[in-house]
N, C-alpha and C. Protein backbone atom coordinates (compact mmCIF):
# COMPACT_ATOMS: atom_id res chain seq x y z
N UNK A 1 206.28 108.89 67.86
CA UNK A 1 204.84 108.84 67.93
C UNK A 1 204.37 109.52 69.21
N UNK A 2 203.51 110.03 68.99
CA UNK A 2 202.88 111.35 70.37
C UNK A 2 201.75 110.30 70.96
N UNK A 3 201.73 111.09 72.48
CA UNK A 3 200.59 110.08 72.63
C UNK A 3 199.27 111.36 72.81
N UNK A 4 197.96 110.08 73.12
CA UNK A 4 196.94 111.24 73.35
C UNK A 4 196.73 112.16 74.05
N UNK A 5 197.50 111.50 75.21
CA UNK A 5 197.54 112.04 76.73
C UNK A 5 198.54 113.45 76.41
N UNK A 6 198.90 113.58 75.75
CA UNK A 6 200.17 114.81 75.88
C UNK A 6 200.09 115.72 74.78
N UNK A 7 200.06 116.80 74.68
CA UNK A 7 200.15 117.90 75.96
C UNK A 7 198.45 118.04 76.35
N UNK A 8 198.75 118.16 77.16
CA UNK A 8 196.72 118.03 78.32
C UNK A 8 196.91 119.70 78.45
N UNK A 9 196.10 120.10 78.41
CA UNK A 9 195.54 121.70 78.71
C UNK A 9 194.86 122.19 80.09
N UNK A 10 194.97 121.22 80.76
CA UNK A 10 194.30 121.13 82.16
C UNK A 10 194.55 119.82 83.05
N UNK A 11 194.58 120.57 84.21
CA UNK A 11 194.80 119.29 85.32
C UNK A 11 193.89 118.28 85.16
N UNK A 12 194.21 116.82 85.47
CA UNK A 12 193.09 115.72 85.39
C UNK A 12 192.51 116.13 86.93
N UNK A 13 193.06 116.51 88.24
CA UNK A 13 192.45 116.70 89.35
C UNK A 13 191.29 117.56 89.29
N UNK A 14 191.19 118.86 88.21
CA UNK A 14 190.08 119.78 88.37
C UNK A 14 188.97 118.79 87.87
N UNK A 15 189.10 117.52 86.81
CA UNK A 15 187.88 116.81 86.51
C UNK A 15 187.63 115.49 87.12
N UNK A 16 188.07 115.79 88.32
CA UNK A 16 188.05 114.26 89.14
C UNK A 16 186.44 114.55 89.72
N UNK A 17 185.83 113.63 89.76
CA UNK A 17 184.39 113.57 90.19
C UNK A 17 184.65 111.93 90.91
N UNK A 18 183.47 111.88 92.18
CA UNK A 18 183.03 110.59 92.75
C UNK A 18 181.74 110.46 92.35
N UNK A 19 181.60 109.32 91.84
CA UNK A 19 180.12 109.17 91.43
C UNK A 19 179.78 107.32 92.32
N UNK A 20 178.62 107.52 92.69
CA UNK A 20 177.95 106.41 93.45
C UNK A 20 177.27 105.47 92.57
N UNK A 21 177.52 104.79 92.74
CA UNK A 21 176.46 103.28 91.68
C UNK A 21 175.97 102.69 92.66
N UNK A 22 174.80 102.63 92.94
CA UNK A 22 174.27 101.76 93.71
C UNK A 22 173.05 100.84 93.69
N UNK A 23 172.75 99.71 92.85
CA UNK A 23 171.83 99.29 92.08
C UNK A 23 170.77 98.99 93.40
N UNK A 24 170.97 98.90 94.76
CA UNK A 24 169.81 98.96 95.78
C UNK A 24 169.11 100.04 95.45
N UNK A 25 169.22 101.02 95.80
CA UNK A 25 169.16 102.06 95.46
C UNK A 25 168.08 102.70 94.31
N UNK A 26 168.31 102.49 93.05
CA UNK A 26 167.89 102.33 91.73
C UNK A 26 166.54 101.16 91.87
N UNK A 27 167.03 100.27 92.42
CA UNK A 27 165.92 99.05 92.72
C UNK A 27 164.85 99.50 93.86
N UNK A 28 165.22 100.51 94.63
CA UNK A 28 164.20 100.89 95.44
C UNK A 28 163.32 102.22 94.59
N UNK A 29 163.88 102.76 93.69
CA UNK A 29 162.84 104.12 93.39
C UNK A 29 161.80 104.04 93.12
N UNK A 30 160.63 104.13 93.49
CA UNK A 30 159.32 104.28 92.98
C UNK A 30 158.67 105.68 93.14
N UNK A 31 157.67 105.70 92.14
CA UNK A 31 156.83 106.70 91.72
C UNK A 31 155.26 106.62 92.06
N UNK A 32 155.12 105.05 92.14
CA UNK A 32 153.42 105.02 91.88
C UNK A 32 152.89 105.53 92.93
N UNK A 33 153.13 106.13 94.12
CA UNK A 33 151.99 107.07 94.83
C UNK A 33 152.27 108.24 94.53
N UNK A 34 152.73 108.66 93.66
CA UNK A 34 153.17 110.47 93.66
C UNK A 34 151.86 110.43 91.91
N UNK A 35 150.83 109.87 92.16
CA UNK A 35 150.26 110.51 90.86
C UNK A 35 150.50 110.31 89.89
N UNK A 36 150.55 110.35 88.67
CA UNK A 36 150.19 110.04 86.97
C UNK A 36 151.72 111.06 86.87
N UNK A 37 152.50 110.73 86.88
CA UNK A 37 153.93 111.20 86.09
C UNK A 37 154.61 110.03 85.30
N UNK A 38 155.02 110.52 83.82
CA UNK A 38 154.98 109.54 83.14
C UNK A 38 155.87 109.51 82.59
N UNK A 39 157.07 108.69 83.06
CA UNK A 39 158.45 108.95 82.95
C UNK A 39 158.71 108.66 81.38
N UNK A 40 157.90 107.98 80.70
CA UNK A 40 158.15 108.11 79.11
C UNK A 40 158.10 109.66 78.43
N UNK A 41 157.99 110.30 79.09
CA UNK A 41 157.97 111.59 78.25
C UNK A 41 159.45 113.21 78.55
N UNK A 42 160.28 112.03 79.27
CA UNK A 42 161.94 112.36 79.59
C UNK A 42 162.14 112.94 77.92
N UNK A 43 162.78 113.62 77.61
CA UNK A 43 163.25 114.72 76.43
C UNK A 43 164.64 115.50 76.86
N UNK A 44 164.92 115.37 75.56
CA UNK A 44 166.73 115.90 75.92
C UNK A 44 167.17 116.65 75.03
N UNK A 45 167.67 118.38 75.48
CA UNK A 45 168.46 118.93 74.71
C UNK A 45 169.85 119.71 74.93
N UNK A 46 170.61 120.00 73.83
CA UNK A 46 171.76 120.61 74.63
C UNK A 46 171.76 121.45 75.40
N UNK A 47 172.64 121.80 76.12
CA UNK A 47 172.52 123.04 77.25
C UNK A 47 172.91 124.08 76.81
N UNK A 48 174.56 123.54 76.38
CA UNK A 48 175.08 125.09 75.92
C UNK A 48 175.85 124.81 74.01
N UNK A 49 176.40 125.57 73.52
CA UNK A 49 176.84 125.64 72.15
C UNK A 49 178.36 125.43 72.39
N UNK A 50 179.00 124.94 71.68
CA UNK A 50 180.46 125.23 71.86
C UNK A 50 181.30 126.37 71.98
N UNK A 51 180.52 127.63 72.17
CA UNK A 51 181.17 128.59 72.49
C UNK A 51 181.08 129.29 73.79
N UNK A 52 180.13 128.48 74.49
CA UNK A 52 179.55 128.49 75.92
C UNK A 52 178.55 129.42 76.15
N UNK A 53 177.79 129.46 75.26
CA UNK A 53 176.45 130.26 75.19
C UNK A 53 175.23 129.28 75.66
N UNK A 54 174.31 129.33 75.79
CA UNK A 54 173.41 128.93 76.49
C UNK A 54 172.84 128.26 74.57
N UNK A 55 172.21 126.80 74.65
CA UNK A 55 171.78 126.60 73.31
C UNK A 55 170.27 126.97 73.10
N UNK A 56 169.78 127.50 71.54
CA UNK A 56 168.76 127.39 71.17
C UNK A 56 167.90 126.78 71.80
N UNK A 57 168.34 125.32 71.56
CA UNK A 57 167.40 123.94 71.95
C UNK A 57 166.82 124.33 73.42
N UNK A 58 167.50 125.19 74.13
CA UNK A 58 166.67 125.31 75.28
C UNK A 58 165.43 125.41 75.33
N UNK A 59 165.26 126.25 74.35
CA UNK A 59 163.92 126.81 74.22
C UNK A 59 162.82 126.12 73.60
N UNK A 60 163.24 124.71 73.30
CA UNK A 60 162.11 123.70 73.24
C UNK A 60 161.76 123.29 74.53
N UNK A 61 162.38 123.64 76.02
CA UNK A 61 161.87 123.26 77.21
C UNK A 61 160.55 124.21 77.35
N UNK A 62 159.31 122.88 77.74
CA UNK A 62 158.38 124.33 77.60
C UNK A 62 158.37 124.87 79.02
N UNK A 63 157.34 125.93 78.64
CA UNK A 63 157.17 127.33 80.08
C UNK A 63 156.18 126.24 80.73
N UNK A 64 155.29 125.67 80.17
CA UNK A 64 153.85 125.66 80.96
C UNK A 64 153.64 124.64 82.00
N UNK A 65 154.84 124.06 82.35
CA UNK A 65 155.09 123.15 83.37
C UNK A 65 155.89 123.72 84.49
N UNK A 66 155.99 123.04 85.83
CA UNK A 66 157.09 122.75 86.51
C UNK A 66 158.06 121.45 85.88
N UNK A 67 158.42 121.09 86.93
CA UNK A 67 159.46 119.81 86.34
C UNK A 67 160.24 119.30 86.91
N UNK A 68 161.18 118.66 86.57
CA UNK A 68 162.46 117.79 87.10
C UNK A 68 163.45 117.72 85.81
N UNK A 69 164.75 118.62 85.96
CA UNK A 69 165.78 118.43 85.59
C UNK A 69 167.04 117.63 85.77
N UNK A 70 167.90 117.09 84.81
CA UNK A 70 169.12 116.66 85.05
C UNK A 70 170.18 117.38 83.68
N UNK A 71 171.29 117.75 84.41
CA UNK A 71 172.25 117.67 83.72
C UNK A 71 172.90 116.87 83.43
N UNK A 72 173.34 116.35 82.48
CA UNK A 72 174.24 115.01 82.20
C UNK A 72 175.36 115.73 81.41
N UNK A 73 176.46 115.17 81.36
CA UNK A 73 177.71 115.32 80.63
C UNK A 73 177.98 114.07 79.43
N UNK A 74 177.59 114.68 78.30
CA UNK A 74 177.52 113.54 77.20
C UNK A 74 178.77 113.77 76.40
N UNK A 75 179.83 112.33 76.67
CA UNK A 75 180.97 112.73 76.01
C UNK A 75 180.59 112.45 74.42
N UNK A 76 181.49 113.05 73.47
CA UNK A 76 181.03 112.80 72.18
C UNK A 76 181.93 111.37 71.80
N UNK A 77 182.52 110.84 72.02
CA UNK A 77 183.37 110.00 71.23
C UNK A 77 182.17 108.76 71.01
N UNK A 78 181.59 108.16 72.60
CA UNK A 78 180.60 107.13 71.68
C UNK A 78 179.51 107.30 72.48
N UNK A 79 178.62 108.09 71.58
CA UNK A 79 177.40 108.97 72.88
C UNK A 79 176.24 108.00 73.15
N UNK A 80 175.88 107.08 72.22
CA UNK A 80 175.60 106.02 72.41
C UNK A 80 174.88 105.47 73.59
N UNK A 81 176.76 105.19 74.28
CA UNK A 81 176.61 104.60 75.21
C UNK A 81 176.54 105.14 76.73
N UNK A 82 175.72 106.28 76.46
CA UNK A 82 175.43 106.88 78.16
C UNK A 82 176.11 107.61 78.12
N UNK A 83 175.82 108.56 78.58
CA UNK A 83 176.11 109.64 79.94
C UNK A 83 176.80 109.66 81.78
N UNK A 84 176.94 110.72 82.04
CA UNK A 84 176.94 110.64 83.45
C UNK A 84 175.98 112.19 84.06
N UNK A 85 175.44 111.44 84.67
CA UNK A 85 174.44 112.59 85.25
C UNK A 85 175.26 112.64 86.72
N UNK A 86 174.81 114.41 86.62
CA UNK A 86 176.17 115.38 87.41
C UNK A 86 174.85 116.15 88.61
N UNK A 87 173.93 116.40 87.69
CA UNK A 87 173.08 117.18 88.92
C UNK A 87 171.23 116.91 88.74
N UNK A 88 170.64 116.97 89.93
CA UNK A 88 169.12 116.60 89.14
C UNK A 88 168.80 118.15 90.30
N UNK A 89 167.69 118.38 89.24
CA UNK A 89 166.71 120.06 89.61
C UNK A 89 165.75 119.72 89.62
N UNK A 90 164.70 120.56 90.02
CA UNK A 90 163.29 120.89 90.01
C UNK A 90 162.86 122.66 89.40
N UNK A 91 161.86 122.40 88.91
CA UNK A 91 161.31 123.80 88.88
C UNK A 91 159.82 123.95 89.23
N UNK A 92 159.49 124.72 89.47
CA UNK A 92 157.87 124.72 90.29
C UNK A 92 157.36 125.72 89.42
N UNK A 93 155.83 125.60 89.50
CA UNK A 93 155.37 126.40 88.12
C UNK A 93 154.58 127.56 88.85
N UNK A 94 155.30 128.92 88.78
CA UNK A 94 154.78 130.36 89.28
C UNK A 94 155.08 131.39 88.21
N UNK A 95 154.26 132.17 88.72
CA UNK A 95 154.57 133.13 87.68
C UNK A 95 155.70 133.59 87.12
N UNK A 96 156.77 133.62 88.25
CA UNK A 96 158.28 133.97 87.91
C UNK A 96 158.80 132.88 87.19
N UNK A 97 158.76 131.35 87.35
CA UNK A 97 159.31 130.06 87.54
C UNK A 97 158.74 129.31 86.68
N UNK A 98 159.18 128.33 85.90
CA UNK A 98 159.16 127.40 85.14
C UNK A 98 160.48 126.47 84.72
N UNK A 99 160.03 126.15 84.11
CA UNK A 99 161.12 124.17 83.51
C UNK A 99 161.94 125.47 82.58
N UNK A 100 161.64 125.79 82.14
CA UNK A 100 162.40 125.98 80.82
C UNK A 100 163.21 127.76 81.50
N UNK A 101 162.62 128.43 82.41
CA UNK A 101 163.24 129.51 83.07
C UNK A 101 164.27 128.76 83.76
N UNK A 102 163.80 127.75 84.59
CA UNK A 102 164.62 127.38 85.73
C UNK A 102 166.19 126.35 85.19
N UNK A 103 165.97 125.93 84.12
CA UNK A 103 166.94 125.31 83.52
C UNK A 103 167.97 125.99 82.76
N UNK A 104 167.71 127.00 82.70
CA UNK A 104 168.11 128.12 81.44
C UNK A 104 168.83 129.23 82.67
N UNK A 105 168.74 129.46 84.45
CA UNK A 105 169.02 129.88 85.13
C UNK A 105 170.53 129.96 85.57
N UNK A 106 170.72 128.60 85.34
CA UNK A 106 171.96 128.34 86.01
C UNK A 106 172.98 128.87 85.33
N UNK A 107 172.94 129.16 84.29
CA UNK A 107 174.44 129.67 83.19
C UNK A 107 174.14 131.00 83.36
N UNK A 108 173.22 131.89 83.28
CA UNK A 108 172.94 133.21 82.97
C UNK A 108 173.29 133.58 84.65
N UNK A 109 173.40 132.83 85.64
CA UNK A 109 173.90 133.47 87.09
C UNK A 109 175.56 133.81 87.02
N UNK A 110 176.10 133.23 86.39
CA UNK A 110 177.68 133.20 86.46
C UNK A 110 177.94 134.78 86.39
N UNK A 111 179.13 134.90 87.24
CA UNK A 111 180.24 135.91 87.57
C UNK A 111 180.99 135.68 88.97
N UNK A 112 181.00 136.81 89.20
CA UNK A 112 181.86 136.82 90.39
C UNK A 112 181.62 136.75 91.49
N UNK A 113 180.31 136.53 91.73
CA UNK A 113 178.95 136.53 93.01
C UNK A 113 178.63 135.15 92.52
N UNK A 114 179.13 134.24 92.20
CA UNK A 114 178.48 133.40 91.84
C UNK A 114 178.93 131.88 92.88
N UNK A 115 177.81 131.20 93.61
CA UNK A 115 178.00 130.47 94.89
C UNK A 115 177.80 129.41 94.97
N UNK A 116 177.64 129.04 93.73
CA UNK A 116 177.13 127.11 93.61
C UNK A 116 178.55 126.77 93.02
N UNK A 117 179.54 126.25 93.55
CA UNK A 117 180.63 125.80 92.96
C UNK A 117 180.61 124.62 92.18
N UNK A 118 179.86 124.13 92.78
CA UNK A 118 179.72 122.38 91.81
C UNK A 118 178.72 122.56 90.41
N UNK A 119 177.91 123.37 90.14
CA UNK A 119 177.42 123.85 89.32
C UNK A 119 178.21 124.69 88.11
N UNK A 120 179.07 126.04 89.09
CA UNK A 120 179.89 126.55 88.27
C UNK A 120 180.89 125.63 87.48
N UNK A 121 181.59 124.80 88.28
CA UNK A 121 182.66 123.70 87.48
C UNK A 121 181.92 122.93 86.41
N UNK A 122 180.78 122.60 86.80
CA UNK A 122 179.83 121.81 85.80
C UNK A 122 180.19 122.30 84.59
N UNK A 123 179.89 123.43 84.51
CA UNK A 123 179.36 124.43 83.14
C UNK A 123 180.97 124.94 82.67
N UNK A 124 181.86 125.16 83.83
CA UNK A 124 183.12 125.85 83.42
C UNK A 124 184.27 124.51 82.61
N UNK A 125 184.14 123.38 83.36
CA UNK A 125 184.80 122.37 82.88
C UNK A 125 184.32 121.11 81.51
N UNK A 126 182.89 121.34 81.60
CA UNK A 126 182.28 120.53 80.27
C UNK A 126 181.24 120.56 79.65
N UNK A 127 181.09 122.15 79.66
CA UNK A 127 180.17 122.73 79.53
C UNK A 127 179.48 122.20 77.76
N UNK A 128 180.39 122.58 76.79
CA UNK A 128 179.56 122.32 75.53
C UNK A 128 179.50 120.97 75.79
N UNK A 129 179.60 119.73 76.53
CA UNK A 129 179.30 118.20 76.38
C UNK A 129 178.32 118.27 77.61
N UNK A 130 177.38 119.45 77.92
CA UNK A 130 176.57 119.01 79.16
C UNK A 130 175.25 119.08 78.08
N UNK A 131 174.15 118.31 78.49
CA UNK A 131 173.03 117.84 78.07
C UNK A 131 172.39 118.12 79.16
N UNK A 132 170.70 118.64 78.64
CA UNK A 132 169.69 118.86 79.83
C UNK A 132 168.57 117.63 79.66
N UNK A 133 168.04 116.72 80.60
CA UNK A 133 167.09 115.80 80.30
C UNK A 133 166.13 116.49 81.36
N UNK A 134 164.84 116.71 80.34
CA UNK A 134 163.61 117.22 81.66
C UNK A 134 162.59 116.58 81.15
N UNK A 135 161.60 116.86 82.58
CA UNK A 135 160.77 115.93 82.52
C UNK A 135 159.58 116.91 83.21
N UNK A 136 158.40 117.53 81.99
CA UNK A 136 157.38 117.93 82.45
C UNK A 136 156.46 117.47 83.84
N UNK A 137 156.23 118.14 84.57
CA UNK A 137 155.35 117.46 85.51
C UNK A 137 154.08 118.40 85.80
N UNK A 138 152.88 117.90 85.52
CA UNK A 138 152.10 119.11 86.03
C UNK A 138 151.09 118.35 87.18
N UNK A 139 151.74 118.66 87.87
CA UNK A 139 151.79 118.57 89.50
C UNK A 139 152.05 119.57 90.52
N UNK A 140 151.54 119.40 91.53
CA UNK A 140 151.90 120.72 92.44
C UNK A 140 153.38 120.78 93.02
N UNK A 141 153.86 121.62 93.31
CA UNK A 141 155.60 121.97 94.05
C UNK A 141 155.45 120.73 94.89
N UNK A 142 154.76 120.22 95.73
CA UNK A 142 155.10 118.97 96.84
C UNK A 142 155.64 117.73 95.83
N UNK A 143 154.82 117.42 95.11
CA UNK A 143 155.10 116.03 94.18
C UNK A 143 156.54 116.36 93.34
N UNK A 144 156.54 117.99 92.97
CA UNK A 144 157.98 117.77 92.15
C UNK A 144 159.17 117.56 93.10
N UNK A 145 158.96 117.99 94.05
CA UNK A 145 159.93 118.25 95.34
C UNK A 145 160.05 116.64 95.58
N UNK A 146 159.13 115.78 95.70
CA UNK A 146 159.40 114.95 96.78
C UNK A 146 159.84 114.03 95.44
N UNK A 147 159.45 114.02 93.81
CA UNK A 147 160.13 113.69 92.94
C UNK A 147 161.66 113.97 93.12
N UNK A 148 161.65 115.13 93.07
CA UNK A 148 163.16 115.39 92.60
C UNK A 148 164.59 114.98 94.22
N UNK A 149 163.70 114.81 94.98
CA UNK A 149 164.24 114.28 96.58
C UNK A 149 164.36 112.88 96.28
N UNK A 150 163.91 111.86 95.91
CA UNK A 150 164.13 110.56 95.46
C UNK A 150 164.75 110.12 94.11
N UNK A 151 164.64 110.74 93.41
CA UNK A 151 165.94 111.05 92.04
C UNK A 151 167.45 111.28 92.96
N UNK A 152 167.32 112.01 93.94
CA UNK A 152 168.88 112.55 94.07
C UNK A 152 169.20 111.31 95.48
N UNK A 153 168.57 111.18 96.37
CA UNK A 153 168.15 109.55 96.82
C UNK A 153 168.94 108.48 96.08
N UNK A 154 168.03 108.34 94.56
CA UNK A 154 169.11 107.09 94.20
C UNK A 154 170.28 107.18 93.21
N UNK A 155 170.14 108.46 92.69
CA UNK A 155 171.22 109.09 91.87
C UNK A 155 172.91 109.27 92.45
N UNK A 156 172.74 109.98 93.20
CA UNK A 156 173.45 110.59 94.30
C UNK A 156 174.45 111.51 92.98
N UNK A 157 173.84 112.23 92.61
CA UNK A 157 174.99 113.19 91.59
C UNK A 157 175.71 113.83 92.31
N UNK A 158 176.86 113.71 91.87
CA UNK A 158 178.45 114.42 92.21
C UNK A 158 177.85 116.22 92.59
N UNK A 159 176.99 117.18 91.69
CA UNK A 159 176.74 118.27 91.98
C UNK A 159 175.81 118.72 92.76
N UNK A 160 175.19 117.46 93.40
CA UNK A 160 174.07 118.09 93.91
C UNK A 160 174.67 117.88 95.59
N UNK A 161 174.45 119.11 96.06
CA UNK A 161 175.13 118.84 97.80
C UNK A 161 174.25 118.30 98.90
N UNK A 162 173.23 118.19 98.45
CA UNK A 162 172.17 118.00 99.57
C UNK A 162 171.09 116.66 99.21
N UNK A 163 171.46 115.59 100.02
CA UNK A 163 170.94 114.71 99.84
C UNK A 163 169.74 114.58 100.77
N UNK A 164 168.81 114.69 100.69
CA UNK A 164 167.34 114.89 101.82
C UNK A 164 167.26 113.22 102.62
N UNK A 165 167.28 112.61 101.73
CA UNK A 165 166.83 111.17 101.99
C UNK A 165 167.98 111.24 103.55
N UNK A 166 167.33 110.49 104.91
CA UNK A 166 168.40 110.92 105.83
C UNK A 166 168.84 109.77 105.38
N UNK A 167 168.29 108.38 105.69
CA UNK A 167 169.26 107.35 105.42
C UNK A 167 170.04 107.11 104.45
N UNK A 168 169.97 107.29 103.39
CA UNK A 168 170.46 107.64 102.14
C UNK A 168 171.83 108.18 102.47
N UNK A 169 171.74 110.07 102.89
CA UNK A 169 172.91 110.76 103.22
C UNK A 169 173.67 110.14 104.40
N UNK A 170 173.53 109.82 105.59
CA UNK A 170 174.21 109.08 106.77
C UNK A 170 174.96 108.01 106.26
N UNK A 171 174.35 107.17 105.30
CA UNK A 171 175.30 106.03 104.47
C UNK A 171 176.65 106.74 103.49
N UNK A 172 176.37 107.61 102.94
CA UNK A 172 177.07 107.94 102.00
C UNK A 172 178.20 109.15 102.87
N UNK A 173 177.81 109.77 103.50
CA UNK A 173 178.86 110.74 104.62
C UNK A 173 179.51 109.75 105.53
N UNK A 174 179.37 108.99 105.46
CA UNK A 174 180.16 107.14 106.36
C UNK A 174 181.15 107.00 105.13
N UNK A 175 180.62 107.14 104.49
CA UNK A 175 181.40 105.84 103.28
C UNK A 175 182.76 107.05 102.52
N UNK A 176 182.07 108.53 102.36
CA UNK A 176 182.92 109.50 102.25
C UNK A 176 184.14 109.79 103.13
N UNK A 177 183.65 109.56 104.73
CA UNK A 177 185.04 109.35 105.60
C UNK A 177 186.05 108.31 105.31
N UNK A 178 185.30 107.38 105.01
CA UNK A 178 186.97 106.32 105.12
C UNK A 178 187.87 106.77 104.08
């Protein structure tokens, strides 16, 4: 009898991730001075196709917003039951820029110039099981910014390198040394 584990096609070290749980954290996020954003209207589609193309469904992200993105990695066996969210974004709404440009960005940068490593592995290691959850905001760049700065605050996703919140990051670069 074979087991599942054997033969593996890849190191388990390239998919080792640290992820933070921290229900303080989660218990501290609030929204109500940042304005009428209305977290019931979170929407989710795939990112990419199983052949690592960028999916259709993108293109239900609309243009006419900025926003707040997350990538999540949705395994299929029991999808059910959650996700793990890997990175949270913003997009600001300019002429160049939008939710649905800015989400749709990150795969179409790849090659050999390419400098977000935690991003690249994102997409290179689980890519057809990554899911995009966004969240229209039509608000100015400060509110999505200071949104998407308190998402990663209590999130703390494995891809995102820059934690703004100072106290937040000083706790977690402590807790990374030991």
């Amino acid at each position: 009898m074979s087991s599942i584990y054997e033969p593996i096609n890849s190191e388990f070290s390239s998919h080792l991730r640290r992820f933070y749980l921290i229900p303080e954290l989660w218990e501290k996020f609030n929204i109500s001075d940042l304005g009428a954003i209305d977290f019931s209207k979170w929407k989710m589609v795939k990112m990419m196709n199983d052949d690592g193309e960028i999916s259709e469904d993108t293109k239900k992200i609309p243009t006419a917003h900025g926003g707040i993105y997350i990538y999540t990695i949705l395994p299929p066996v029991v999808p059910q039951c959650g996700g793990y969210i890997m990175y949270v974004g913003m997009a600001s709404k300019t002429s160049s820029e939008n939710l649905r440009s800015r989400v749709r960005s990150y795969k179409s940068q790849f090659g050999d110039s390419y400098t977000r490593d935690r991003i690249h592995n994102l997409f290179a290691n689980w890519g057809k099981y990554v899911y995009v959850y966004y969240l229209p905001v039509a608000a100015d760049e400060k509110v999505i910014l200071e949104l998407e700065t308190r998402l990663i605050g209590c999130l703390i996703p494995p891809c995102n390198s820059d934690i703004r919140d100072v106290a937040v990051k000083k706790r977690v670069k402590a807790f990374a040394e030991f």
